[in-house]
N, C-alpha and C. Protein backbone atom coordinates (compact mmCIF):
# COMPACT_ATOMS: atom_id res chain seq x y z
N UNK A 1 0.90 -32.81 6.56
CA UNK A 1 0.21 -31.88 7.42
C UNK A 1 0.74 -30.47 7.22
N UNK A 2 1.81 -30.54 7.42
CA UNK A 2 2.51 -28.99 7.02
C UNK A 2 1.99 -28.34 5.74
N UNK A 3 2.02 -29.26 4.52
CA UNK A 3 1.50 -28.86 3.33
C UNK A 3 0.09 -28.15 3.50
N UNK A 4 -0.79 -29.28 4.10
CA UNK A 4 -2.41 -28.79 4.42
C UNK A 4 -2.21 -27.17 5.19
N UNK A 5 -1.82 -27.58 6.42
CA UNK A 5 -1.29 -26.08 6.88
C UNK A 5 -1.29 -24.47 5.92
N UNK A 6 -0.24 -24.78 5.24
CA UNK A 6 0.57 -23.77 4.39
C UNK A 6 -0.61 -23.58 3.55
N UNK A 7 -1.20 -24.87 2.85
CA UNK A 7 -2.33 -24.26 2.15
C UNK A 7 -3.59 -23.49 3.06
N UNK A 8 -3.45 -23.91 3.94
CA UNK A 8 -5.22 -23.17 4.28
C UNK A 8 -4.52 -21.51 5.29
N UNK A 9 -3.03 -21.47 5.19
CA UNK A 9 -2.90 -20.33 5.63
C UNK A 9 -2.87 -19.36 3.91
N UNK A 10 -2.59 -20.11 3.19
CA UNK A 10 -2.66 -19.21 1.43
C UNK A 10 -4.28 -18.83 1.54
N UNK A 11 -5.06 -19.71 1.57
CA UNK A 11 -6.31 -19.49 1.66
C UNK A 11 -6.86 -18.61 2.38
N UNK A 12 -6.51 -18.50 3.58
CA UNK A 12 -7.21 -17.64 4.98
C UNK A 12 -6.62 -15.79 4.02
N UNK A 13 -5.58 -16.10 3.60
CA UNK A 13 -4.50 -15.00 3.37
C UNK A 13 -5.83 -13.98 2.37
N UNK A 14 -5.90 -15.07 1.09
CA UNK A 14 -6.71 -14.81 -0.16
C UNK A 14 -7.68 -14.25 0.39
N UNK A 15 -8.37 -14.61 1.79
CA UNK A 15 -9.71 -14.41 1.69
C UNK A 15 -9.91 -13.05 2.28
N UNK A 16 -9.20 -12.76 3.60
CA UNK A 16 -8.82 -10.98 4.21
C UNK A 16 -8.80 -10.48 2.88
N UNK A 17 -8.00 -10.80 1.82
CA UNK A 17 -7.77 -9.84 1.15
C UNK A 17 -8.65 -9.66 0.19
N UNK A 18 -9.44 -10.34 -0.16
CA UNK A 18 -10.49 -10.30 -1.21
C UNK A 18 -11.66 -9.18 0.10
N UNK A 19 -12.00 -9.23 1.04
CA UNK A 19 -12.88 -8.60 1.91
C UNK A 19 -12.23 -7.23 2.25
N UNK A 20 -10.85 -6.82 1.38
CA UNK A 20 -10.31 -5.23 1.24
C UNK A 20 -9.95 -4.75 2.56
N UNK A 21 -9.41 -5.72 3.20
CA UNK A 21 -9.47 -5.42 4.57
C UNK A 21 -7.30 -5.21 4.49
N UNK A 22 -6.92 -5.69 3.53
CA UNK A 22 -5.33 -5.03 3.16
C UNK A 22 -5.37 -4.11 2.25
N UNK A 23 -6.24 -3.50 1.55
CA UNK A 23 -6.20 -2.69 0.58
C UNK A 23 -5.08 -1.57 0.70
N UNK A 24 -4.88 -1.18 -0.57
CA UNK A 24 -3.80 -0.36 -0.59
C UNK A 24 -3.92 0.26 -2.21
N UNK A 25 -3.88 1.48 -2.53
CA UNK A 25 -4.07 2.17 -3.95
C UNK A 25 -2.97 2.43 -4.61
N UNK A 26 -3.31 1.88 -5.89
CA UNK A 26 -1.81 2.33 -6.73
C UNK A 26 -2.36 2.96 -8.08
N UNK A 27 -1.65 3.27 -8.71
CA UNK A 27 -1.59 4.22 -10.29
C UNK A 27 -1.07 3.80 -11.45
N UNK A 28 -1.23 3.90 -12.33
CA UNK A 28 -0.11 3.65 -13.31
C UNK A 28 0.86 4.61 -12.76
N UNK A 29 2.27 3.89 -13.28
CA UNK A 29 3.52 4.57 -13.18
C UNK A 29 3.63 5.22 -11.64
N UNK A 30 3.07 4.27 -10.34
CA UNK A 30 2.81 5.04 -9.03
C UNK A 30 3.93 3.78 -8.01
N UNK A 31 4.07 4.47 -7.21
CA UNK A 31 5.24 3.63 -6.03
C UNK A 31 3.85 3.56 -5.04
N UNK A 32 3.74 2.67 -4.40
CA UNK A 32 3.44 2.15 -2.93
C UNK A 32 4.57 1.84 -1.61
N UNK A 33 4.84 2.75 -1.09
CA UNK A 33 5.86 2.79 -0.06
C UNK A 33 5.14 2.25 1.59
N UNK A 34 5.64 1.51 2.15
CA UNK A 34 4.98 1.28 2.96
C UNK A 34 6.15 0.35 3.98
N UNK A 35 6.53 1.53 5.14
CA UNK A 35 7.18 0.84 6.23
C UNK A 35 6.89 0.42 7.37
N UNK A 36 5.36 0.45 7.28
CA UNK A 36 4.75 0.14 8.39
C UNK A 36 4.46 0.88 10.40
N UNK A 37 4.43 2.59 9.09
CA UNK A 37 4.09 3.16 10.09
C UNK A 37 2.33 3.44 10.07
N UNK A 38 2.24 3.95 11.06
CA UNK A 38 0.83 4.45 11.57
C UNK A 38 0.48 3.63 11.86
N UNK A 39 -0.95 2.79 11.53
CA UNK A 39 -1.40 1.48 11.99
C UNK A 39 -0.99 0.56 11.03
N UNK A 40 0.06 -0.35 10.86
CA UNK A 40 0.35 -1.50 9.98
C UNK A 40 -0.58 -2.23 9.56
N UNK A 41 -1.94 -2.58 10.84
CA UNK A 41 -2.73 -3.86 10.86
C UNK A 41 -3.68 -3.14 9.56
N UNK A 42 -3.77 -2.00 9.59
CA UNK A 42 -5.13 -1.39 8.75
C UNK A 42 -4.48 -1.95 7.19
N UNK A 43 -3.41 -2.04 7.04
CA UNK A 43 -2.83 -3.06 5.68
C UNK A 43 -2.40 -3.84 5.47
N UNK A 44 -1.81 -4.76 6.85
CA UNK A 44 -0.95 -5.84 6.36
C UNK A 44 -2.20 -7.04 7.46
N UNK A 45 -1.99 -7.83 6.56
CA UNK A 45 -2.85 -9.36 7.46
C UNK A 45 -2.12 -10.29 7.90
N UNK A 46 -2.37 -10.98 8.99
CA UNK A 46 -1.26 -12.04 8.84
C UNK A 46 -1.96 -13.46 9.14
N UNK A 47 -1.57 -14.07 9.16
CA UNK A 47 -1.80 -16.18 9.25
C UNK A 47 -0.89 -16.94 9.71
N UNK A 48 -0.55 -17.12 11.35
CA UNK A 48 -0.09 -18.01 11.63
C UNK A 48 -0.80 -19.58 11.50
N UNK A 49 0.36 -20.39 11.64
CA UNK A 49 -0.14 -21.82 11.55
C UNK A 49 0.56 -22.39 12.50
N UNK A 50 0.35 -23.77 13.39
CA UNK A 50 1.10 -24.35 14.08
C UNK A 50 1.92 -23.34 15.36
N UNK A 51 2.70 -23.61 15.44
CA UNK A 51 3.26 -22.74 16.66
C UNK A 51 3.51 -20.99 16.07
N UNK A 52 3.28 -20.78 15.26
CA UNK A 52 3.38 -19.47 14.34
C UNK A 52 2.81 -18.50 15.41
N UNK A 53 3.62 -17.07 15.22
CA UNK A 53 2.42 -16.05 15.36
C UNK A 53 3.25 -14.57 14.16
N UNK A 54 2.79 -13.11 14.45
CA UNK A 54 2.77 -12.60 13.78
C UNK A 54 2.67 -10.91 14.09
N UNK A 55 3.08 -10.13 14.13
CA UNK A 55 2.80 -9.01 14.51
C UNK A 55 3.58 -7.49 14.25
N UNK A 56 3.52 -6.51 15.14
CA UNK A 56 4.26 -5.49 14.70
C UNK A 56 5.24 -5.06 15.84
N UNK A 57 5.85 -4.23 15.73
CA UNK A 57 6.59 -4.04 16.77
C UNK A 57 6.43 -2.01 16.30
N UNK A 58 5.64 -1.19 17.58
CA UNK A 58 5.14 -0.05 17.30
C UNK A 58 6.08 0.99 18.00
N UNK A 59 6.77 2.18 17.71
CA UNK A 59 8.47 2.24 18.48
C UNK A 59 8.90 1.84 19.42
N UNK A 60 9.71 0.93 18.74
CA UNK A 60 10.63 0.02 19.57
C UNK A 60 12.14 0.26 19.55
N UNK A 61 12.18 0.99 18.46
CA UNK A 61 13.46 0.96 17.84
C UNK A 61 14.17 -0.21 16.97
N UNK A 62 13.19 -0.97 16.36
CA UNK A 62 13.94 -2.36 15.79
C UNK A 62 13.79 -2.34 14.67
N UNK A 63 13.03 -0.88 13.73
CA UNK A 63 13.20 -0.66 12.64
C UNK A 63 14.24 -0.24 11.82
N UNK A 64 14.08 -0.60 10.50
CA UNK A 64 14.88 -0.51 9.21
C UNK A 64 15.09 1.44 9.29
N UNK A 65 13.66 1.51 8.94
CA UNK A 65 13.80 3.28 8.70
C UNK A 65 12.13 3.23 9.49
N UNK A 66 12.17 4.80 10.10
CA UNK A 66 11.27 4.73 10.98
C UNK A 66 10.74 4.43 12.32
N UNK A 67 9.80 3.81 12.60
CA UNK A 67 9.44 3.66 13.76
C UNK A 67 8.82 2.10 14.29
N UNK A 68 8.44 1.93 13.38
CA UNK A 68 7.70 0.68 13.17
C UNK A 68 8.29 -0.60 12.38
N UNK A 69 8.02 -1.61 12.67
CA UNK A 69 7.86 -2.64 11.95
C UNK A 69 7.06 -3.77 12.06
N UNK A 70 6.89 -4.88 11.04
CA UNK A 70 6.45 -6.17 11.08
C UNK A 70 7.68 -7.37 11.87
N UNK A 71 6.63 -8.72 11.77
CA UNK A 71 7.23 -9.80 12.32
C UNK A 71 6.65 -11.09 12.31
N UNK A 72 7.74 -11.88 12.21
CA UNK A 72 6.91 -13.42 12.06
C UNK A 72 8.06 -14.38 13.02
N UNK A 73 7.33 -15.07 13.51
CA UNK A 73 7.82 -16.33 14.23
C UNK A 73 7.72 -17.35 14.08
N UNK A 74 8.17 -18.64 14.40
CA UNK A 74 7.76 -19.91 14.01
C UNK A 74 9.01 -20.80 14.81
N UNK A 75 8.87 -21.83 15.00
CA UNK A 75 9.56 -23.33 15.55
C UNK A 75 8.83 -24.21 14.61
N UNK A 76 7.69 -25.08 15.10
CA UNK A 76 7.11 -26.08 14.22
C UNK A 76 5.75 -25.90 13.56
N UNK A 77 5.44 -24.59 13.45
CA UNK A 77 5.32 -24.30 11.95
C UNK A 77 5.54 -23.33 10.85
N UNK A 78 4.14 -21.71 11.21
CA UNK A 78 4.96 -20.94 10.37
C UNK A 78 4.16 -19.77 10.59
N UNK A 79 4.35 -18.45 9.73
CA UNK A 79 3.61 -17.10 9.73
C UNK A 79 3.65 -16.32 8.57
N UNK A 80 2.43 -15.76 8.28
CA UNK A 80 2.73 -15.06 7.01
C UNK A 80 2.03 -13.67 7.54
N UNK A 81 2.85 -12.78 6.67
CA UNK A 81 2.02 -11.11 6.32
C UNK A 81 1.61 -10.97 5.22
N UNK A 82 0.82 -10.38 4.78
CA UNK A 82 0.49 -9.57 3.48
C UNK A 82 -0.37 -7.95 3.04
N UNK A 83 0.22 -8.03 2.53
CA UNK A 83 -0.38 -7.09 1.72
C UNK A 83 -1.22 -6.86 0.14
N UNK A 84 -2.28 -6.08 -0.34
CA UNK A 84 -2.48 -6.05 -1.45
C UNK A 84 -2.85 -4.74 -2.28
N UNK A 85 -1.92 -4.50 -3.42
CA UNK A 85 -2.29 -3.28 -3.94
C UNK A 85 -3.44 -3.68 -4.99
N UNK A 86 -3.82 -2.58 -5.25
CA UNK A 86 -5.60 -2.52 -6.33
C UNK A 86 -4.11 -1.13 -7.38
N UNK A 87 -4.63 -1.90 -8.58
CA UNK A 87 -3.58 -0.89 -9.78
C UNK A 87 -4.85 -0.89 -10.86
N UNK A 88 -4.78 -0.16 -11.52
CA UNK A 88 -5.04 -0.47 -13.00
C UNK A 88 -4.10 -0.98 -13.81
N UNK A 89 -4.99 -1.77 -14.69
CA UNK A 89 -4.63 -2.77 -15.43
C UNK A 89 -3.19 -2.37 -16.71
N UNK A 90 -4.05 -0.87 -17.11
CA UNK A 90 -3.09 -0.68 -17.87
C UNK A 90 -1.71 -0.19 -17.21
N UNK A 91 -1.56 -0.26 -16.08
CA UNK A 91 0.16 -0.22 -15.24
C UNK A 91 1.02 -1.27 -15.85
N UNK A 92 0.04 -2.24 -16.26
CA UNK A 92 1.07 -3.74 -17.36
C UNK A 92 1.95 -4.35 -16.36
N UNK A 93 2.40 -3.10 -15.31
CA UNK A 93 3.30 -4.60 -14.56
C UNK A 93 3.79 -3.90 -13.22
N UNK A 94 4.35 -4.95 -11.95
CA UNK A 94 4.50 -3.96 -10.94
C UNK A 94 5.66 -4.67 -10.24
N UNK A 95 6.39 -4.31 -9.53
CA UNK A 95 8.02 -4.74 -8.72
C UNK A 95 7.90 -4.29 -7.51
N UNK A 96 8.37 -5.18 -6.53
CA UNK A 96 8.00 -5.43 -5.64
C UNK A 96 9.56 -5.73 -4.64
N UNK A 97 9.68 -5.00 -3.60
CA UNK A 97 10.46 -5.53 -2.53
C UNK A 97 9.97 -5.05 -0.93
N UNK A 98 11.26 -6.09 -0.18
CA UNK A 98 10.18 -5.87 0.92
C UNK A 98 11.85 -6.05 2.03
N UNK A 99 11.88 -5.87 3.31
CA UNK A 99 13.42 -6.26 3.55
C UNK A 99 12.77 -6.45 5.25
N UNK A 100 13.70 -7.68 4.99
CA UNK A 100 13.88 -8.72 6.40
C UNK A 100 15.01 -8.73 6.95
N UNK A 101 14.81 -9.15 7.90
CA UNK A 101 16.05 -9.25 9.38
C UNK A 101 15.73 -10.70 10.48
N UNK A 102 16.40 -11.55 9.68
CA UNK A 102 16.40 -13.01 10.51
C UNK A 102 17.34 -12.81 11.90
N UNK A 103 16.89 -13.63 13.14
CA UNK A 103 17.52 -13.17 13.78
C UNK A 103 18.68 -14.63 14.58
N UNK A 104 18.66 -15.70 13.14
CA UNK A 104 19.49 -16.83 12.94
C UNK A 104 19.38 -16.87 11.71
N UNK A 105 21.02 -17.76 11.96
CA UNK A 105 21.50 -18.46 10.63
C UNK A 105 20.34 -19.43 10.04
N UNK A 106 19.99 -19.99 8.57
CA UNK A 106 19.70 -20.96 7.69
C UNK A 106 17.63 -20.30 8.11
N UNK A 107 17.30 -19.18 8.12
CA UNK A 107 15.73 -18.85 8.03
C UNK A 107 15.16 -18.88 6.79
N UNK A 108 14.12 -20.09 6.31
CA UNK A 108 13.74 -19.82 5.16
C UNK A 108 12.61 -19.13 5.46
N UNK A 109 12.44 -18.21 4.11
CA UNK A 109 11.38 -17.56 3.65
C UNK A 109 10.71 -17.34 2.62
N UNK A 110 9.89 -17.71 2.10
CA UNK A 110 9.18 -17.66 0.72
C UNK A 110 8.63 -16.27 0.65
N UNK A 111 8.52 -15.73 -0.45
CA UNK A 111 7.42 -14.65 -1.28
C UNK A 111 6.66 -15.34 -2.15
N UNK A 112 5.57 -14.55 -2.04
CA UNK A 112 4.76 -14.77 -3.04
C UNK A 112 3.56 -14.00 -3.95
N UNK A 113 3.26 -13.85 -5.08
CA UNK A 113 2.70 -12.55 -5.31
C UNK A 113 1.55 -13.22 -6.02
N UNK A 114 0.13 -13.15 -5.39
CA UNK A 114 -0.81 -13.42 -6.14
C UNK A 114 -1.92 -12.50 -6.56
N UNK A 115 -2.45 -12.97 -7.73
CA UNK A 115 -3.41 -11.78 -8.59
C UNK A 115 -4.92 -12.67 -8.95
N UNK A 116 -5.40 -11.10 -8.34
CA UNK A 116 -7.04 -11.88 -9.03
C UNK A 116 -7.21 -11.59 -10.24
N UNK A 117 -7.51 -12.20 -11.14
CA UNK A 117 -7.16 -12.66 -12.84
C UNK A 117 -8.73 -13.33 -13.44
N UNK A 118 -9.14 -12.60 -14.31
CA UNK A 118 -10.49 -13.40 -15.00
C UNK A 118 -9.60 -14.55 -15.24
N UNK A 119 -10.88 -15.21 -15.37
CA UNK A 119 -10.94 -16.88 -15.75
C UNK A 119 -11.27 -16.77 -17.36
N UNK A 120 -11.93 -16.20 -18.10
CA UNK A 120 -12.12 -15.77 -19.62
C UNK A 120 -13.34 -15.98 -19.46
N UNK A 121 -14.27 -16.47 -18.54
CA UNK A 121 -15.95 -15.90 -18.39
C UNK A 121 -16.43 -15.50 -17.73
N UNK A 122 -15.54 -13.91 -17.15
CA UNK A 122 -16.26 -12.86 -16.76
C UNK A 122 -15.72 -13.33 -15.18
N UNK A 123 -15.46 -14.55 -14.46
CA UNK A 123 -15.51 -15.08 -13.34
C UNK A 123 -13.72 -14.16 -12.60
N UNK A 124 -13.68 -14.14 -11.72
CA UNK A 124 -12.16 -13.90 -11.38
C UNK A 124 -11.56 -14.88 -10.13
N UNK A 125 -10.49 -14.83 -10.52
CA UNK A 125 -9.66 -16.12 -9.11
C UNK A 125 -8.35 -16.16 -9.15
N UNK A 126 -8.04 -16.48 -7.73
CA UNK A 126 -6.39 -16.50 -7.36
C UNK A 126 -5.95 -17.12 -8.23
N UNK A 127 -4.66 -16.60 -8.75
CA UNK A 127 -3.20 -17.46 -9.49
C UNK A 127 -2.39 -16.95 -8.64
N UNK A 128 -1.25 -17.73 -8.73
CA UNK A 128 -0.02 -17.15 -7.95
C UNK A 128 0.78 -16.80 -9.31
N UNK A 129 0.95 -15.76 -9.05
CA UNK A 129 2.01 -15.06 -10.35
C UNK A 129 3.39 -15.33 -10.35
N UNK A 130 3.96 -14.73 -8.97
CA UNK A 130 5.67 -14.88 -8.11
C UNK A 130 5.55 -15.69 -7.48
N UNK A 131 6.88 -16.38 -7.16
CA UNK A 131 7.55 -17.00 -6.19
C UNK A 131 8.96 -17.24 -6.01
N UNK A 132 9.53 -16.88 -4.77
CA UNK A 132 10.53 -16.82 -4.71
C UNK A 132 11.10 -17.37 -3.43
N UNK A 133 12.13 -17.65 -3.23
CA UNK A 133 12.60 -18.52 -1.60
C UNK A 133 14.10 -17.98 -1.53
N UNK A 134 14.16 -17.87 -0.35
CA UNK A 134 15.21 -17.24 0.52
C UNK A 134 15.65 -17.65 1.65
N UNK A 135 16.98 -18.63 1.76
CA UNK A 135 17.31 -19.11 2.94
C UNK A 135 18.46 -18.10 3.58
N UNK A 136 18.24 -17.09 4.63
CA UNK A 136 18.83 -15.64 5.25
C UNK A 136 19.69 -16.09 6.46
N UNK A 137 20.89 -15.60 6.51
CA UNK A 137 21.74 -15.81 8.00
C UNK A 137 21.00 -14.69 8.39
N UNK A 138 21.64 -14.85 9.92
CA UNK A 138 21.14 -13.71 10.98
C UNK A 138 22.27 -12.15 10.35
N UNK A 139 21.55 -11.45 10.92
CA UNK A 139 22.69 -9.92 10.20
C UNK A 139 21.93 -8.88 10.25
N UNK A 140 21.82 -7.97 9.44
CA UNK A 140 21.37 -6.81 9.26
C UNK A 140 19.69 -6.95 7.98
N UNK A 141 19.26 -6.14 8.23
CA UNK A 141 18.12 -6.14 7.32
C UNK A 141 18.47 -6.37 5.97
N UNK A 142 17.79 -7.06 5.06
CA UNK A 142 18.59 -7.59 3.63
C UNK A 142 17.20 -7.57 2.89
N UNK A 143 17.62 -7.03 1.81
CA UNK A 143 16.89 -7.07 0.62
C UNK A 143 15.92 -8.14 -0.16
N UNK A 144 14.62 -8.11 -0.13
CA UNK A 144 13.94 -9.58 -0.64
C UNK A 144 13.48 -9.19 -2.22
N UNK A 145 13.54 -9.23 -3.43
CA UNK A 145 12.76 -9.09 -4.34
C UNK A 145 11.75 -9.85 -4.65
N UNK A 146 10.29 -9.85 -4.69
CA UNK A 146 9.31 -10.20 -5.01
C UNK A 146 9.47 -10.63 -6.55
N UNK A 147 9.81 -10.05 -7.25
CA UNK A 147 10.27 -9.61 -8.48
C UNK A 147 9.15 -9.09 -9.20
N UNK A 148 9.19 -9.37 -10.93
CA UNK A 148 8.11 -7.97 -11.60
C UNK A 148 7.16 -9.13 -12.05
N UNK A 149 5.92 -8.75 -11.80
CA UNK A 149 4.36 -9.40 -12.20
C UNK A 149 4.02 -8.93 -13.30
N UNK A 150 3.96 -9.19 -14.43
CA UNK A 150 2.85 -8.71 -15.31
C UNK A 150 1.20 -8.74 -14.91
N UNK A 151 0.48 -8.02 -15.61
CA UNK A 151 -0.85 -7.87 -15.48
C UNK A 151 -1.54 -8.17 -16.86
N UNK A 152 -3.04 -8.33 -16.41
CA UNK A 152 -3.08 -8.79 -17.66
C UNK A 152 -4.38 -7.70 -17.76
N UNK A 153 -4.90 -7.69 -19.25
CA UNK A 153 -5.39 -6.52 -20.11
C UNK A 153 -6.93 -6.62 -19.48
N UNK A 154 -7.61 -5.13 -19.43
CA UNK A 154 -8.90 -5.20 -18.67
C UNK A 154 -9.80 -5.04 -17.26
N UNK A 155 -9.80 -3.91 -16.81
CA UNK A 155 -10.89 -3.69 -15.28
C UNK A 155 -8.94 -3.32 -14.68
N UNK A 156 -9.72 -3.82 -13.11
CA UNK A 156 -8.73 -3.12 -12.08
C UNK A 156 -8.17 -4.61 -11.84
N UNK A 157 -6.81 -4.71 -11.54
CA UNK A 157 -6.20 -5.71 -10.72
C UNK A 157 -5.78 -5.70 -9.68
N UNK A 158 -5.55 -6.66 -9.03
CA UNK A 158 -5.32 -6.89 -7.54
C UNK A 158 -4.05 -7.61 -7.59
N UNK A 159 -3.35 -7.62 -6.55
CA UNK A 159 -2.13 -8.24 -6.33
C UNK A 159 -1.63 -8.32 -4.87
N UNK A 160 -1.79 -9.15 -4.58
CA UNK A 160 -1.22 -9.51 -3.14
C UNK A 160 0.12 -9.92 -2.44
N UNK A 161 0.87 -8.96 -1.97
CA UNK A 161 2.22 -10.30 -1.70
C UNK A 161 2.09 -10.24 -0.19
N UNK A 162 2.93 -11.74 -0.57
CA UNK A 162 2.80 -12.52 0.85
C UNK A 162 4.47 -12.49 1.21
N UNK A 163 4.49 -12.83 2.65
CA UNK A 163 6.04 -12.86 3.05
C UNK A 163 5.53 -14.17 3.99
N UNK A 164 5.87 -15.32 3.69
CA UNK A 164 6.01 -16.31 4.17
C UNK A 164 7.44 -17.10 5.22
N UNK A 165 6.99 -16.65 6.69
CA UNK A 165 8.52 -17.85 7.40
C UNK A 165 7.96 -18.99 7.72
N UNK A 166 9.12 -19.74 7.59
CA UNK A 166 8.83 -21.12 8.29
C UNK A 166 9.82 -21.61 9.28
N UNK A 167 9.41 -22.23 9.90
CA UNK A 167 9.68 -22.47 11.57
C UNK A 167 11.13 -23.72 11.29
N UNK A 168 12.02 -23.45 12.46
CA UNK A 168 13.19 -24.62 11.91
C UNK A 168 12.85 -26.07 12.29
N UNK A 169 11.75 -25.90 12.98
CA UNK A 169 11.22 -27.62 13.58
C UNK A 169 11.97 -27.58 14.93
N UNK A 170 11.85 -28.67 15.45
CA UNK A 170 11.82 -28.86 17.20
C UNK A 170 13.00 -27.88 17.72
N UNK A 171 13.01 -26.81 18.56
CA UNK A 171 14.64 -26.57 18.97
C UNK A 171 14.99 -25.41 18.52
N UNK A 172 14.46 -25.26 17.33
CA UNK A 172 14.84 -24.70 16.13
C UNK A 172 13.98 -22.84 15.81
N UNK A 173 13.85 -21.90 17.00
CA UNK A 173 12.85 -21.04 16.64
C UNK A 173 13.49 -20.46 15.56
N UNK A 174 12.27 -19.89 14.55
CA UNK A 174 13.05 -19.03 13.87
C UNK A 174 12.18 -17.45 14.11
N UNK A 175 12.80 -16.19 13.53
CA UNK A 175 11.76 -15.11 13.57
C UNK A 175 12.59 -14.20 12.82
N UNK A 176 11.91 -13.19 11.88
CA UNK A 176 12.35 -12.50 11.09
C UNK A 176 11.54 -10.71 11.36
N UNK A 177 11.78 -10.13 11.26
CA UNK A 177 11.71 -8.44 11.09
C UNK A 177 11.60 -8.09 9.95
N UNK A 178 10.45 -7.71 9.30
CA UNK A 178 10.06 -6.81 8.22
C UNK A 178 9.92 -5.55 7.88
N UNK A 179 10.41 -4.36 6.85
CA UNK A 179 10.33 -3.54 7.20
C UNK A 179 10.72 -2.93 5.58
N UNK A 180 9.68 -1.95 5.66
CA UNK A 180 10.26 -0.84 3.56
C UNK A 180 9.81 -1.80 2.46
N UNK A 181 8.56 -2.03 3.16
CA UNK A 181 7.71 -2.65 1.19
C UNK A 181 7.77 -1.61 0.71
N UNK A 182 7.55 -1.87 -0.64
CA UNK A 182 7.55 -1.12 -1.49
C UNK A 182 7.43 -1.76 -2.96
N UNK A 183 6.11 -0.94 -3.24
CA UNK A 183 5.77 -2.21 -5.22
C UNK A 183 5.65 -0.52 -6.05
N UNK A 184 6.58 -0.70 -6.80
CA UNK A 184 6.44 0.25 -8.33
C UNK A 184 5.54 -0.49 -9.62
N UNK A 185 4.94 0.20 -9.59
CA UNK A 185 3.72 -0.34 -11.23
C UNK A 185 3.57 0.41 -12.45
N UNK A 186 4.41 0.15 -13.30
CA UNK A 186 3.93 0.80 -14.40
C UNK A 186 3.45 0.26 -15.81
């Protein structure tokens, strides 16, 4: 069940973002900085599942730098954010970080970076490019690397990353603080 879950929150994720409703513009050789001021929601989406939810926190003071931040919660199940930059193709490749603040020991968290990619007849569709997992003590805001995506040759690409928590199960809340994406593409 959890699996089904996780998938139809990847799915729900794919689909906001294919309807440009996270959009975000990049360049060759261009930074996307994004700490989640002004309105966050106008770029980042989110998908809880199970006891999950998801949101921002608008000055509160619980930010990294700034004013603002993201957030995810979970016990028994989970929450995701995302975002997606639109690059050109010839950028060849783009790096990606993003920085969290668990607020317990043993919080896992997945990344994930997916791209809409021809199929080789003209058609285009999700691959997941990145993935990465991160089990975070509680502490100070810490560094996540997405790491570097290649792109592949032709039109505009898309790229989505996801920040995936998952819940510790019965007893067990977990919740994390997001804050200073940021994808370089060149």
């Amino acid at each position: 069940m959890k699996r089904l879950t996780w998938r139809l929150g990847a799915v729900l994720l794919s689909a906001v973002a294919s309807l440009g409703l996270l959009a975000g513009q990049a360049h060759a050789d261009t930074t996307v900085d994004d700490s989640f001021e002004g309105n966050p929601a106008d770029r980042w989406g989110g998908v809880p599942w199970g006891d999950g939810s998801n949101g921002f926190d608008i000055g509160r003071g619980l930010a990294r730098t700034g004013a603002n931040n993201g957030w995810l919660l979970a016990e028994n199940g989970g929450s995701a954010l995302a975002r997606s930059i639109f690059f050109p193709r010839s950028a060849g490749q783009c790096a990606a970080q993003i920085y969290a603040k668990p607020s317990t020991d043993d919080t896992f968290m997945v990344l994930e970076v997916w791209g809409l990619d021809p199929d080789g007849s003209g058609v285009y569709d999700w691959r997941r490019r990145n993935y990465a997992e991160y089990r975070l003590n509680a502490g100070g805001y810490q560094q996540l690397p997405f790491g570097v995506t290649a792109s592949t040759f032709g039109g505009t690409a898309q790229l989505d990353y996801r920040v995936f928590l998952h819940g510790g199960g019965p007893g067990r809340l977990r919740m994390a603080r997001l804050d200073d994406f940021s994808a370089h593409c060149w």
